[in-house]
PDB file of N, CA and C in Angstrom:
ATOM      1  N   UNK A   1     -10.964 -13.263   4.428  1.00  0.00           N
ATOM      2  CA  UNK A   1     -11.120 -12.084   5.261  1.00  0.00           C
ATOM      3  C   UNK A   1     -10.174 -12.151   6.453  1.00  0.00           C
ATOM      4  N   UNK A   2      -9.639 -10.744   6.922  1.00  0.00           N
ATOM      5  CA  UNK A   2      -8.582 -10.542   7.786  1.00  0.00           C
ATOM      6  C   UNK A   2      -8.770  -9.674   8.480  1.00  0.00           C
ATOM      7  N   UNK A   3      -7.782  -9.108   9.576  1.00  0.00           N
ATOM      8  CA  UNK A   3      -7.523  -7.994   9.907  1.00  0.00           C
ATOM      9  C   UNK A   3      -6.314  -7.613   9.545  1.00  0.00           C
ATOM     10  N   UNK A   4      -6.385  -6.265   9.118  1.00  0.00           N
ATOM     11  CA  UNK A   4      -4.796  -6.131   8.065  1.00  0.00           C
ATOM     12  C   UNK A   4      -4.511  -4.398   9.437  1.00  0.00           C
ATOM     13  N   UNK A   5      -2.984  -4.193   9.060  1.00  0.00           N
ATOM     14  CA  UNK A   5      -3.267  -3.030  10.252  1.00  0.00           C
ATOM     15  C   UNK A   5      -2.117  -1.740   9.259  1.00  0.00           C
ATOM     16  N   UNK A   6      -2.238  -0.760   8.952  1.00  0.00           N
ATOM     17  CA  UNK A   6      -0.873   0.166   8.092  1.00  0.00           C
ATOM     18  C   UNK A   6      -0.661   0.858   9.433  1.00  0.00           C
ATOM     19  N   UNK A   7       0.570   0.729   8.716  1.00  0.00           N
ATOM     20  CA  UNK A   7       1.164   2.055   9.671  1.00  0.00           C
ATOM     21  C   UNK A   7       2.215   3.265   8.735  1.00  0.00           C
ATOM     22  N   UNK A   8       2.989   4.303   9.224  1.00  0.00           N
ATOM     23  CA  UNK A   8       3.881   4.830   8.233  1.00  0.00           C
ATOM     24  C   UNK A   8       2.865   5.819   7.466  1.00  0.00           C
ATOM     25  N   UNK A   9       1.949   5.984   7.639  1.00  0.00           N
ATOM     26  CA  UNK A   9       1.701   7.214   6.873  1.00  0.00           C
ATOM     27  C   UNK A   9       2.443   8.838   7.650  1.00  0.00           C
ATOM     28  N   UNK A  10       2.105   9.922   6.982  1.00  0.00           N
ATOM     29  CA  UNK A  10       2.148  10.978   7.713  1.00  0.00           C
ATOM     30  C   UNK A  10       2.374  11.968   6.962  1.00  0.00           C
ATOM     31  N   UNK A  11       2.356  13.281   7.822  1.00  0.00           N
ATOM     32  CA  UNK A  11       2.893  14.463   6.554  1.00  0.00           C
ATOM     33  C   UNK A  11       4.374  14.896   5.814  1.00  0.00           C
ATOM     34  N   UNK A  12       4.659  15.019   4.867  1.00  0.00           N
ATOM     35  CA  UNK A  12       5.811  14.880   4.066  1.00  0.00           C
ATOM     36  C   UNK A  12       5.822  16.197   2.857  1.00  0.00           C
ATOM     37  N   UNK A  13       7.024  16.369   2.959  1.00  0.00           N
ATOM     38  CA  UNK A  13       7.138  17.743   1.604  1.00  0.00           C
ATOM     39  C   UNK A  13       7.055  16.551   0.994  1.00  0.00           C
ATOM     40  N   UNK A  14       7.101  17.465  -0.525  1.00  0.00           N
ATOM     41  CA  UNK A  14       6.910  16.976  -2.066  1.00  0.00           C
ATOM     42  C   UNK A  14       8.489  17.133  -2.300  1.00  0.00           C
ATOM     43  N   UNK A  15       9.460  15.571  -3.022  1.00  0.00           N
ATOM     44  CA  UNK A  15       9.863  15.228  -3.012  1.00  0.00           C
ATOM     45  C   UNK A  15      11.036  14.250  -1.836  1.00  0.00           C
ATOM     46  N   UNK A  16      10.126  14.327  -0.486  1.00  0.00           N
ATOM     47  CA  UNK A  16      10.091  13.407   0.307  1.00  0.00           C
ATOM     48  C   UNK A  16       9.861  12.046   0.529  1.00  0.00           C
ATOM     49  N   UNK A  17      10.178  10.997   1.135  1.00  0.00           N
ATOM     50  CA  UNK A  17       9.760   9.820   1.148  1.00  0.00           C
ATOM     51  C   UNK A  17       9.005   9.432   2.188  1.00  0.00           C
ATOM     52  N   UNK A  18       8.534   8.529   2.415  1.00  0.00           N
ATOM     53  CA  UNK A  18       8.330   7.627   3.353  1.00  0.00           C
ATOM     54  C   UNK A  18       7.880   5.929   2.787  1.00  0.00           C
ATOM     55  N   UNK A  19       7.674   5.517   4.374  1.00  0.00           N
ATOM     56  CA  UNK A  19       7.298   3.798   4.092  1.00  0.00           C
ATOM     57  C   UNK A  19       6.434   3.545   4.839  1.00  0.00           C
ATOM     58  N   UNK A  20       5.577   2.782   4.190  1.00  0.00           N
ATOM     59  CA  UNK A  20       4.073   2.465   4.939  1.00  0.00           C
ATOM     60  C   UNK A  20       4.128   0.608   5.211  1.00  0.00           C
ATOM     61  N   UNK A  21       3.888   0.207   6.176  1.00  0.00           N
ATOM     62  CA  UNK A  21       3.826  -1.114   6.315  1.00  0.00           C
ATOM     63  C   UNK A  21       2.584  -1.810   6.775  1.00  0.00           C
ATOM     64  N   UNK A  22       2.103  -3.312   6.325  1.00  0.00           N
ATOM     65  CA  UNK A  22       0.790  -3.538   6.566  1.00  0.00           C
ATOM     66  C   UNK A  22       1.148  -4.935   7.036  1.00  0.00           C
ATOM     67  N   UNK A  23       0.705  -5.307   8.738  1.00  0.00           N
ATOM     68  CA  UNK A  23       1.265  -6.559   9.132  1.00  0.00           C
ATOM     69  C   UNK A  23      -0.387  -7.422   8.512  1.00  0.00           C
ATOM     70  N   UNK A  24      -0.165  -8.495   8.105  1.00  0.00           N
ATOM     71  CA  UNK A  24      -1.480  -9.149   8.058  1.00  0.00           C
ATOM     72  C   UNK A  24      -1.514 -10.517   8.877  1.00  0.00           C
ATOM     73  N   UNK A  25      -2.146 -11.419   8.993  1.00  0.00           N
ATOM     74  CA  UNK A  25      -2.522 -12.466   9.630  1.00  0.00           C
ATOM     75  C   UNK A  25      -1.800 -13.903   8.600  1.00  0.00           C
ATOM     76  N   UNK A  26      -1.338 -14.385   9.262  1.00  0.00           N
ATOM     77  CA  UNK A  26      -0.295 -15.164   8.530  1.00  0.00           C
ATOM     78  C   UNK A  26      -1.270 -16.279   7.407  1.00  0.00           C
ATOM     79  N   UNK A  27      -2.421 -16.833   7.695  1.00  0.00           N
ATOM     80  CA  UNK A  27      -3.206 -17.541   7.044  1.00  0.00           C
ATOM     81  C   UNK A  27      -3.480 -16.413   5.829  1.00  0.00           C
ATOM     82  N   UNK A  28      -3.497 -15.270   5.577  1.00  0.00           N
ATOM     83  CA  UNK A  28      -3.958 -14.328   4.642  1.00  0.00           C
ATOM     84  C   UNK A  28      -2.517 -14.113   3.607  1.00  0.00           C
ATOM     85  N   UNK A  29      -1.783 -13.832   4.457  1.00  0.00           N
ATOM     86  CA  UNK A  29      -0.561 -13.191   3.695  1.00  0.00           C
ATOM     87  C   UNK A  29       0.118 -14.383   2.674  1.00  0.00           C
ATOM     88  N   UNK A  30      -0.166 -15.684   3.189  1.00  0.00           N
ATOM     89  CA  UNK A  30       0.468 -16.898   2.780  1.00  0.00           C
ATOM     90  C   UNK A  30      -0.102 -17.297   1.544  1.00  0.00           C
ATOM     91  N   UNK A  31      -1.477 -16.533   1.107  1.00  0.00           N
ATOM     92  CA  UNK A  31      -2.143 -16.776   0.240  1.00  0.00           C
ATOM     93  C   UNK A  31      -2.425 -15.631  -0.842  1.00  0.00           C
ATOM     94  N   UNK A  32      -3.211 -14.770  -0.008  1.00  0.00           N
ATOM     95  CA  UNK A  32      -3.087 -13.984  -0.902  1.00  0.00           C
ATOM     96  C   UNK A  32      -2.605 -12.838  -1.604  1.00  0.00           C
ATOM     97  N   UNK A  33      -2.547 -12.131  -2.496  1.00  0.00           N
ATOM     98  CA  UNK A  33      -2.198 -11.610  -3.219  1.00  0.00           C
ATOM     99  C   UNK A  33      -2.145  -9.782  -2.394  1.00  0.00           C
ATOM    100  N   UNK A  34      -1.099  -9.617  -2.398  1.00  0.00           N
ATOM    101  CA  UNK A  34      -1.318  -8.174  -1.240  1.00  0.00           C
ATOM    102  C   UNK A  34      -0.690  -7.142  -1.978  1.00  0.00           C
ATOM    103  N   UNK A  35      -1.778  -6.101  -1.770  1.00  0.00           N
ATOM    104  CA  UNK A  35      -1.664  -4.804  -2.026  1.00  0.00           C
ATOM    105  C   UNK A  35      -1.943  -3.289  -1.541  1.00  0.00           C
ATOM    106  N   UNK A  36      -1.025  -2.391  -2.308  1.00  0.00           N
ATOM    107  CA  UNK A  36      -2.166  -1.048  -1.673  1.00  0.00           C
ATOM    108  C   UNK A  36      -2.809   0.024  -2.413  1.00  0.00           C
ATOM    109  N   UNK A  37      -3.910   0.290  -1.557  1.00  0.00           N
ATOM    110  CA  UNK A  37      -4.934   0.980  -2.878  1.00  0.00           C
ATOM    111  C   UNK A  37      -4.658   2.715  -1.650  1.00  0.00           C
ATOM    112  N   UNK A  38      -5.337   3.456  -2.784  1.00  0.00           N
ATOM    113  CA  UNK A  38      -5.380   5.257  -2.298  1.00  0.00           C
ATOM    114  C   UNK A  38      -6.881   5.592  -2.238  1.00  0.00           C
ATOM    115  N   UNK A  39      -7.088   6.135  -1.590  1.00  0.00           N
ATOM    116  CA  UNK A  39      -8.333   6.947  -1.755  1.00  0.00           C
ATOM    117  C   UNK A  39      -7.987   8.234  -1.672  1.00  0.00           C
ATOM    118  N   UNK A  40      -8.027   9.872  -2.791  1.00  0.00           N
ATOM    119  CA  UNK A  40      -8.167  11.322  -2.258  1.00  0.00           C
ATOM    120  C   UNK A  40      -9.435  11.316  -2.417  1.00  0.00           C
ATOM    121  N   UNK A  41      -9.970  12.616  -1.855  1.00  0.00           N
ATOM    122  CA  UNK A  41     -10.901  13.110  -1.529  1.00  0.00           C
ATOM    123  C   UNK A  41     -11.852  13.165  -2.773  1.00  0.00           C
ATOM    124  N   UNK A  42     -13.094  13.124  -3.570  1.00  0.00           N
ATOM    125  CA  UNK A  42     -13.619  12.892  -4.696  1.00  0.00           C
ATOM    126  C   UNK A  42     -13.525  12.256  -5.963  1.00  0.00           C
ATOM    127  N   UNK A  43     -12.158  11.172  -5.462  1.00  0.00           N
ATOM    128  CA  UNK A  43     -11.869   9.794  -6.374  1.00  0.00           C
ATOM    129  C   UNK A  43     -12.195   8.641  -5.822  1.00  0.00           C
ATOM    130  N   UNK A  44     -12.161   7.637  -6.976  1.00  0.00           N
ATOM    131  CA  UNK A  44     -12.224   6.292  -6.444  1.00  0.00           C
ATOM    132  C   UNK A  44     -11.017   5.795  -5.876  1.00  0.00           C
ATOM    133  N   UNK A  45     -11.612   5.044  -5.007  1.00  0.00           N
ATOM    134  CA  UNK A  45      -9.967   4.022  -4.708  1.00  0.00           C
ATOM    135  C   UNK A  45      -9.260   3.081  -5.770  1.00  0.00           C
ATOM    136  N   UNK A  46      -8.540   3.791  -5.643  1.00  0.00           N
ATOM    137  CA  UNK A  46      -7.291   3.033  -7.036  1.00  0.00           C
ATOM    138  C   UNK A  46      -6.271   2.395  -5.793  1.00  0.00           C
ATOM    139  N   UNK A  47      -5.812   1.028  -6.858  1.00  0.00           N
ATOM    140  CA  UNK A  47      -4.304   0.288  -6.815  1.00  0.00           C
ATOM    141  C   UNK A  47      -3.494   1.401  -7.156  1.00  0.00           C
ATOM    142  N   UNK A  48      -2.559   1.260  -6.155  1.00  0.00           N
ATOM    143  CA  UNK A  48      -1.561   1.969  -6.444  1.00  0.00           C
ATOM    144  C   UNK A  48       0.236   0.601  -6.812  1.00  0.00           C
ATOM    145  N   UNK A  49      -0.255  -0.690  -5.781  1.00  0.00           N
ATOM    146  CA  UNK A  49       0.608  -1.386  -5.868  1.00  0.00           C
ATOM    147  C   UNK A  49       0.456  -2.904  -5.891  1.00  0.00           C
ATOM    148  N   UNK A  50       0.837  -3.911  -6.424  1.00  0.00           N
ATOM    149  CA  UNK A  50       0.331  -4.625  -5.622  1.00  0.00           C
ATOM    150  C   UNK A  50       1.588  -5.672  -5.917  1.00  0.00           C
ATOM    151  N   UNK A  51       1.480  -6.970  -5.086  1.00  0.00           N
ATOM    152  CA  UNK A  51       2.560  -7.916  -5.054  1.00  0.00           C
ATOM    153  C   UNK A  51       2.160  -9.562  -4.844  1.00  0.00           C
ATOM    154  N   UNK A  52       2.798 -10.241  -5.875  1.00  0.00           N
ATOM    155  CA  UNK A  52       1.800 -11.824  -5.432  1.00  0.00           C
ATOM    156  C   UNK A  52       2.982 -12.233  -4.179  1.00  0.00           C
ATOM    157  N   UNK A  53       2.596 -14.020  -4.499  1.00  0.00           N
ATOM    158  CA  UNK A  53       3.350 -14.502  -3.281  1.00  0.00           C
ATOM    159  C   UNK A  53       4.871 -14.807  -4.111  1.00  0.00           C
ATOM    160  N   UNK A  54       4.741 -14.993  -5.328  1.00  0.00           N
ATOM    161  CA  UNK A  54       6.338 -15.402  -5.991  1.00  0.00           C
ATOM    162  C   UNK A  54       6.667 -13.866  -6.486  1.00  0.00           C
ATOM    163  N   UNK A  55       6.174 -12.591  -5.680  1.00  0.00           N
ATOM    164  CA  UNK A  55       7.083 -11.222  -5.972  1.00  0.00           C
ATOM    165  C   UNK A  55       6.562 -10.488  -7.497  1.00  0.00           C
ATOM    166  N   UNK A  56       5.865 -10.626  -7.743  1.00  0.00           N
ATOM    167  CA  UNK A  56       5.301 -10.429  -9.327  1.00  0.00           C
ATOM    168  C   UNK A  56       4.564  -9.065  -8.750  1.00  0.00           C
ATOM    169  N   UNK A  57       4.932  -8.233  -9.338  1.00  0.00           N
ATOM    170  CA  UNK A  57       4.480  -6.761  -8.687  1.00  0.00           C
ATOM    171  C   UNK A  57       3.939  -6.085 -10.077  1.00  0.00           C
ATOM    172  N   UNK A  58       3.185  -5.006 -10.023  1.00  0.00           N
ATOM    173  CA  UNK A  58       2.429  -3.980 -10.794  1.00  0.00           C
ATOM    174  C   UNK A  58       1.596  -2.544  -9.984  1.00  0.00           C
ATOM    175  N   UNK A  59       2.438  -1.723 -10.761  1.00  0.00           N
ATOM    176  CA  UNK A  59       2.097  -0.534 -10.199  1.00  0.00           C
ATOM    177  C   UNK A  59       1.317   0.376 -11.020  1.00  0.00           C
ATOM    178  N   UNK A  60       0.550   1.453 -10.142  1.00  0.00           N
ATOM    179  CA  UNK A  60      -0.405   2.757 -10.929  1.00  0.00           C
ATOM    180  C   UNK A  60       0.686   3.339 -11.728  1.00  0.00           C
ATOM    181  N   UNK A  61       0.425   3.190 -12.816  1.00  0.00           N
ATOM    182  CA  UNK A  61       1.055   4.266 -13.600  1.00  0.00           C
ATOM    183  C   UNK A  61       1.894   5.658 -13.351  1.00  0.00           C
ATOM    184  N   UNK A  62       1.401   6.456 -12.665  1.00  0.00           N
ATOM    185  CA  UNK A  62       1.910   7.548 -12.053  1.00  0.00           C
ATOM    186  C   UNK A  62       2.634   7.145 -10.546  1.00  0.00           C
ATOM    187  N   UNK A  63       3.011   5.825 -10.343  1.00  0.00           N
ATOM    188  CA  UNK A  63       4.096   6.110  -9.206  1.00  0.00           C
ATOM    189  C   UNK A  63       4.790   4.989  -9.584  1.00  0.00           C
ATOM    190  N   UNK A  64       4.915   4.620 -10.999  1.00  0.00           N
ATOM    191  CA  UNK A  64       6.389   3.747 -11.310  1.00  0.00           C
ATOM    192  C   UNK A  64       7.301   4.605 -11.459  1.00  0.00           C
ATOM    193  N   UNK A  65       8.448   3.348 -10.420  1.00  0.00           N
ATOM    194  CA  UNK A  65       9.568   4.421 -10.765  1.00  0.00           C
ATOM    195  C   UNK A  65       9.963   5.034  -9.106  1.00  0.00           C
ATOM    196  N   UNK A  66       8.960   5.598  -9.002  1.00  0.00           N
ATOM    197  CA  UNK A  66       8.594   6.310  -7.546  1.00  0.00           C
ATOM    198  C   UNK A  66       8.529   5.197  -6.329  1.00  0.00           C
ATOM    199  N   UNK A  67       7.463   4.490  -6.233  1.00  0.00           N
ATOM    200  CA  UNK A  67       7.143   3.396  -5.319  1.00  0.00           C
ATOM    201  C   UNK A  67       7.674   1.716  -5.442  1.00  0.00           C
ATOM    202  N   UNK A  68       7.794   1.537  -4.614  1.00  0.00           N
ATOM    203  CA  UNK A  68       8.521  -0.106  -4.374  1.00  0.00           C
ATOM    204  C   UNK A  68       7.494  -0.804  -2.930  1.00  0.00           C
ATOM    205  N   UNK A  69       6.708  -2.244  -3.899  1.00  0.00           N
ATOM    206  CA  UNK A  69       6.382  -2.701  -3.368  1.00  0.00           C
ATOM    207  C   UNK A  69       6.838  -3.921  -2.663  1.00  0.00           C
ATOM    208  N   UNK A  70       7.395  -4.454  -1.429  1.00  0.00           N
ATOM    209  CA  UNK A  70       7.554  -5.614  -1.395  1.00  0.00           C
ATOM    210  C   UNK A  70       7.276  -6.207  -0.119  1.00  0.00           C
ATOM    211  N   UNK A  71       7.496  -7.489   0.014  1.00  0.00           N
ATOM    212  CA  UNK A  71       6.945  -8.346   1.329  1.00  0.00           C
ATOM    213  C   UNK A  71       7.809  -9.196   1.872  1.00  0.00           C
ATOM    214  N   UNK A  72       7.880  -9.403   3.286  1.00  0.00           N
ATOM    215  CA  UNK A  72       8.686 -10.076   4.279  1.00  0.00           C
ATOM    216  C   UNK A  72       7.985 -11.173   4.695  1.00  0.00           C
ATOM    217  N   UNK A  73       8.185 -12.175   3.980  1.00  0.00           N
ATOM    218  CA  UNK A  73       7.626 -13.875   4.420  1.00  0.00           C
ATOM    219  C   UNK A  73       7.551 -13.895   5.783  1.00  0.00           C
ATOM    220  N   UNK A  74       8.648 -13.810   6.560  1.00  0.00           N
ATOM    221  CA  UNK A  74       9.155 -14.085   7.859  1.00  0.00           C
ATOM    222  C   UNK A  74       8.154 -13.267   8.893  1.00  0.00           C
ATOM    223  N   UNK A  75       7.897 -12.021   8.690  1.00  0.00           N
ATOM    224  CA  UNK A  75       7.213 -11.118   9.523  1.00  0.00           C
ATOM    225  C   UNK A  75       5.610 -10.998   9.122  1.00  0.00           C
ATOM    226  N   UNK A  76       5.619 -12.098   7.875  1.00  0.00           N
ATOM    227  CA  UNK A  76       4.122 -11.419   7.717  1.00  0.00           C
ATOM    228  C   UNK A  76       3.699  -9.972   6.996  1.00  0.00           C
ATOM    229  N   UNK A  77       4.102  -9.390   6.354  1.00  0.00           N
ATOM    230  CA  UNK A  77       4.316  -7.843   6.247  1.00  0.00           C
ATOM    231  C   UNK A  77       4.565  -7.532   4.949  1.00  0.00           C
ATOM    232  N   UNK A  78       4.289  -6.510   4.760  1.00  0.00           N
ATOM    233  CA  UNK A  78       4.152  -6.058   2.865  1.00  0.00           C
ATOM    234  C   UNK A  78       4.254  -4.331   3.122  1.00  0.00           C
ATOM    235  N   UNK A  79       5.301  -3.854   2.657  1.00  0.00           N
ATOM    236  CA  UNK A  79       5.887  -2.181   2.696  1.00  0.00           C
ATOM    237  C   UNK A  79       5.306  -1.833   1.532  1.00  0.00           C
ATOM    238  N   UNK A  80       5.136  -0.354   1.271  1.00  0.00           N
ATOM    239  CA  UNK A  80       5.250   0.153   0.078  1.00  0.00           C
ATOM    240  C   UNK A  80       6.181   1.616   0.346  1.00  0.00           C
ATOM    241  N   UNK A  81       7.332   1.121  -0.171  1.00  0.00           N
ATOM    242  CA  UNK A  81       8.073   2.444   0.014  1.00  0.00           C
ATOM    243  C   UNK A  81       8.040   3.511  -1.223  1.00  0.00           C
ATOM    244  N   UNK A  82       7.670   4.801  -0.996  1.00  0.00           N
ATOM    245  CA  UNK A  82       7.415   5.500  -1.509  1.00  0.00           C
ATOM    246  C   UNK A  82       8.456   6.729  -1.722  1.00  0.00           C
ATOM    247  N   UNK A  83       8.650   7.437  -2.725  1.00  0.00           N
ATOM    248  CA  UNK A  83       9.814   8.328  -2.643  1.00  0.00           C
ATOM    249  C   UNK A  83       9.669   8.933  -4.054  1.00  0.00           C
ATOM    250  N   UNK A  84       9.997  10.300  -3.578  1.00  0.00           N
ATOM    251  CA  UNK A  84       9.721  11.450  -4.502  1.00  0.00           C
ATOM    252  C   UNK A  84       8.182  11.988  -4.767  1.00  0.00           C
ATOM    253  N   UNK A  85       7.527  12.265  -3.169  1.00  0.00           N
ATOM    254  CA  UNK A  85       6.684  12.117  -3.296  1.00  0.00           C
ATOM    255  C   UNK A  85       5.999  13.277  -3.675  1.00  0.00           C
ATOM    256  N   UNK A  86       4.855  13.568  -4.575  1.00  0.00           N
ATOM    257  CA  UNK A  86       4.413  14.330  -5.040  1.00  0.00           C
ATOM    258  C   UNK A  86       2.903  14.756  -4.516  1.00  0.00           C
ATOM    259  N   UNK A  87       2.269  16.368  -4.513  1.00  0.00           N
ATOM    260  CA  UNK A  87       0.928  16.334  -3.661  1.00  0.00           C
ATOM    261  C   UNK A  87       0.467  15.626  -3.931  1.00  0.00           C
ATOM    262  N   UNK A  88      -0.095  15.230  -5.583  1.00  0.00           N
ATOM    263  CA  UNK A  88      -1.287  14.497  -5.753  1.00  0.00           C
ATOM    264  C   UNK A  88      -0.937  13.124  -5.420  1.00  0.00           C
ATOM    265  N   UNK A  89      -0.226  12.416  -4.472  1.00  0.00           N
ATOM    266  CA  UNK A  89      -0.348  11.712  -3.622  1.00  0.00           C
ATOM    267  C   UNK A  89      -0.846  11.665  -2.459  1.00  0.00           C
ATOM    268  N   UNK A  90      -1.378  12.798  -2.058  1.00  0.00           N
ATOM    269  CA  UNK A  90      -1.994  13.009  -1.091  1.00  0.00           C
ATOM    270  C   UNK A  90      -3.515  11.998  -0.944  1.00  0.00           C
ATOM    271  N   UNK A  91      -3.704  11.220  -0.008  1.00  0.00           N
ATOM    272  CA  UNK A  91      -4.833  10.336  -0.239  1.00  0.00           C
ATOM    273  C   UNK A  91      -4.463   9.473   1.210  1.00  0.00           C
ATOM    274  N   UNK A  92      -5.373   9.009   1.472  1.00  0.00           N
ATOM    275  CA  UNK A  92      -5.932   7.886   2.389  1.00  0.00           C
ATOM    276  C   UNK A  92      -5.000   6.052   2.026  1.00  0.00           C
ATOM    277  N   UNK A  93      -4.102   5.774   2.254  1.00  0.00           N
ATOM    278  CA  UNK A  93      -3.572   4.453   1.835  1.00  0.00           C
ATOM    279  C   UNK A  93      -4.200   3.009   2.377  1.00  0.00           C
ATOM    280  N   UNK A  94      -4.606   2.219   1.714  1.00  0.00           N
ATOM    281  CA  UNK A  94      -4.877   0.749   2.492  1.00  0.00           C
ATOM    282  C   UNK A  94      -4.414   0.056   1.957  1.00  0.00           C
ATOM    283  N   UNK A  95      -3.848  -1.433   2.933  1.00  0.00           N
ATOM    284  CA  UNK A  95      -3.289  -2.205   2.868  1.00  0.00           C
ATOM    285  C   UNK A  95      -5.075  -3.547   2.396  1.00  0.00           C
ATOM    286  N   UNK A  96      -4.193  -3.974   1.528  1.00  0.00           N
ATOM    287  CA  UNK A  96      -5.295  -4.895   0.516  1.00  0.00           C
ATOM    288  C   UNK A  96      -4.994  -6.470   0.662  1.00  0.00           C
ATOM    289  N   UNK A  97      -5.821  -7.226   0.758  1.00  0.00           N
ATOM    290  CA  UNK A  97      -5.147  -8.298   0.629  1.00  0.00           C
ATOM    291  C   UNK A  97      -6.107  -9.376  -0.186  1.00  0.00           C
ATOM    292  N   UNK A  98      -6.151  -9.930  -1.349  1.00  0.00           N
ATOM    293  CA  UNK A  98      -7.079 -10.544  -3.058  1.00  0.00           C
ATOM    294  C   UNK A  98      -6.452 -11.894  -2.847  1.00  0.00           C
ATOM    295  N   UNK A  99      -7.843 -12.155  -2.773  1.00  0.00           N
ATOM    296  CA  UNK A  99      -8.236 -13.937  -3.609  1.00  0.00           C
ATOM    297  C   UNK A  99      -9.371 -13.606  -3.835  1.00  0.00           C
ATOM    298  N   UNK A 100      -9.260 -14.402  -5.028  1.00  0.00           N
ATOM    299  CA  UNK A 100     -10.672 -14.170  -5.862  1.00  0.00           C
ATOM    300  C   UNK A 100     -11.414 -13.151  -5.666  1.00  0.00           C
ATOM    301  N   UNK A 101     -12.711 -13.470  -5.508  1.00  0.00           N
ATOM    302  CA  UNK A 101     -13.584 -12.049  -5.228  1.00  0.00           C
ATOM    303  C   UNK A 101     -13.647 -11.869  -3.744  1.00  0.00           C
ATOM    304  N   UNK A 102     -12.614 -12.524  -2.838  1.00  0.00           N
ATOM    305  CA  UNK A 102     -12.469 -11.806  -1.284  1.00  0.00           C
ATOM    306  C   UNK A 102     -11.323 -10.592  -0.927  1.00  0.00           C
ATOM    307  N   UNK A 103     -11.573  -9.698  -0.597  1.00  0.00           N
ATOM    308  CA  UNK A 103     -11.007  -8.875   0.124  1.00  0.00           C
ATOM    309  C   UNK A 103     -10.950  -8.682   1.824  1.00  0.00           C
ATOM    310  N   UNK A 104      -9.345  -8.403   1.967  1.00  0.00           N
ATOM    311  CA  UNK A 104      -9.112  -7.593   3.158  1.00  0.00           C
ATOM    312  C   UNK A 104      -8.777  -6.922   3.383  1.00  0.00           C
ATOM    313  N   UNK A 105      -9.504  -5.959   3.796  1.00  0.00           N
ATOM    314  CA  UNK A 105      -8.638  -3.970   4.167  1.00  0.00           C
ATOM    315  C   UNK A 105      -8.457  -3.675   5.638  1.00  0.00           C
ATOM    316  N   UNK A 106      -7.236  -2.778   5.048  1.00  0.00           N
ATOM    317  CA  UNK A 106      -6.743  -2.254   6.408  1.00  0.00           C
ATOM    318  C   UNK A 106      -7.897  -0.861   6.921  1.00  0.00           C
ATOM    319  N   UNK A 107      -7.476  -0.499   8.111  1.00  0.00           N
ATOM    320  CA  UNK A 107      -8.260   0.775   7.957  1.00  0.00           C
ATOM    321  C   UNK A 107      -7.878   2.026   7.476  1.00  0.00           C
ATOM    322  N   UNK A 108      -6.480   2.082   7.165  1.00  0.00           N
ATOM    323  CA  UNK A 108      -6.375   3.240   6.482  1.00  0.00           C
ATOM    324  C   UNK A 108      -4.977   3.981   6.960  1.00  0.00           C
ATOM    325  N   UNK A 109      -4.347   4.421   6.174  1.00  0.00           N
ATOM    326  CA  UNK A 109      -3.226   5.435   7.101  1.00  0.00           C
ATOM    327  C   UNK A 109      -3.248   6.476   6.039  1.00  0.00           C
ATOM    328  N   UNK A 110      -3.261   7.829   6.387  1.00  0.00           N
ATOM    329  CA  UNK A 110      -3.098   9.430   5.992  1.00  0.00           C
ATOM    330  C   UNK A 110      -1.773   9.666   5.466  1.00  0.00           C
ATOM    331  N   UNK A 111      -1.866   9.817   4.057  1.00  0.00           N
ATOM    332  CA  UNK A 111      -0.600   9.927   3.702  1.00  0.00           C
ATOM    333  C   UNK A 111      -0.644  11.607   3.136  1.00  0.00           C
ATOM    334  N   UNK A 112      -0.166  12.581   3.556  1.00  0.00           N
ATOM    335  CA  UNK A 112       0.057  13.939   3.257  1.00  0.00           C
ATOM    336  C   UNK A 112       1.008  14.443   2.571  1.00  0.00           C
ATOM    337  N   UNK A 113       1.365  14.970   1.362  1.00  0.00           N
ATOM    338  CA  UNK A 113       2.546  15.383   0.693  1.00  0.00           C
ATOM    339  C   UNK A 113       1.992  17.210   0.271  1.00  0.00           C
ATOM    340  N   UNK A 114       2.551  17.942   1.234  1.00  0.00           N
ATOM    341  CA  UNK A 114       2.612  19.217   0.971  1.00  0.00           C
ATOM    342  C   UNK A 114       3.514  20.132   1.679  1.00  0.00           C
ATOM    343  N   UNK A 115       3.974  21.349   1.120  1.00  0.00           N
ATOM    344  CA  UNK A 115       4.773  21.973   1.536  1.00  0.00           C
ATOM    345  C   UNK A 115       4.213  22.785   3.001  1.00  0.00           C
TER     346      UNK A 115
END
């Protein structure tokens, strides 16, 4: 368990980008397995990304291609840059961070894709 913090959300046309970044606590990041999940409004929270510590990445289906996950040893920090972004991306983003059955979430950043 951590405190994880995003930042980089905001509102964006559809086929716009942006980059969301999640600093975590260096005892967390060094270990575990970091990712980011979505929440919209009457879904579950889905993975959208995620990344180990030797770079081994896997993405939601509907934003391969689109999204790039990766992480900065040095800073502590894990981006998910996003691009070509489409509404039904519209959702709530958190920064995740897995070992075993522990989790750490961020609180959240607003990610908006509409005209």
């Amino acid at each position: 368990q951590g405190h994880l913090l995003e930042s980089g959300g905001g509102l964006v046309q559809p086929g716009g980008s942006l980059r969301l970044s999640c600093a975590a606590p260096e005892t967390i990041f060094r270990l575990y397995v970091m990712g980011w999940y979505r929440q919209a409004p009457g879904k579950q929270r889905e993975l959208v990304a995620a990344i180990s510590s030797n770079d081994n990445t896997n993405y939601l289906d509907s934003v391969k291609g689109r999204f790039t996950i990766s992480r900065d040893n040095s800073k502590n920090t894990v981006s998910l840059q996003m691009n070509s972004l489409k509404p039904e991306d519209t959702a709530v983003y958190y920064c995740n961070a897995k070992i075993g059955g522990i989790d750490a979430w961020g609180q959240g950043t607003q990610v908006t894709v509409s005209s």
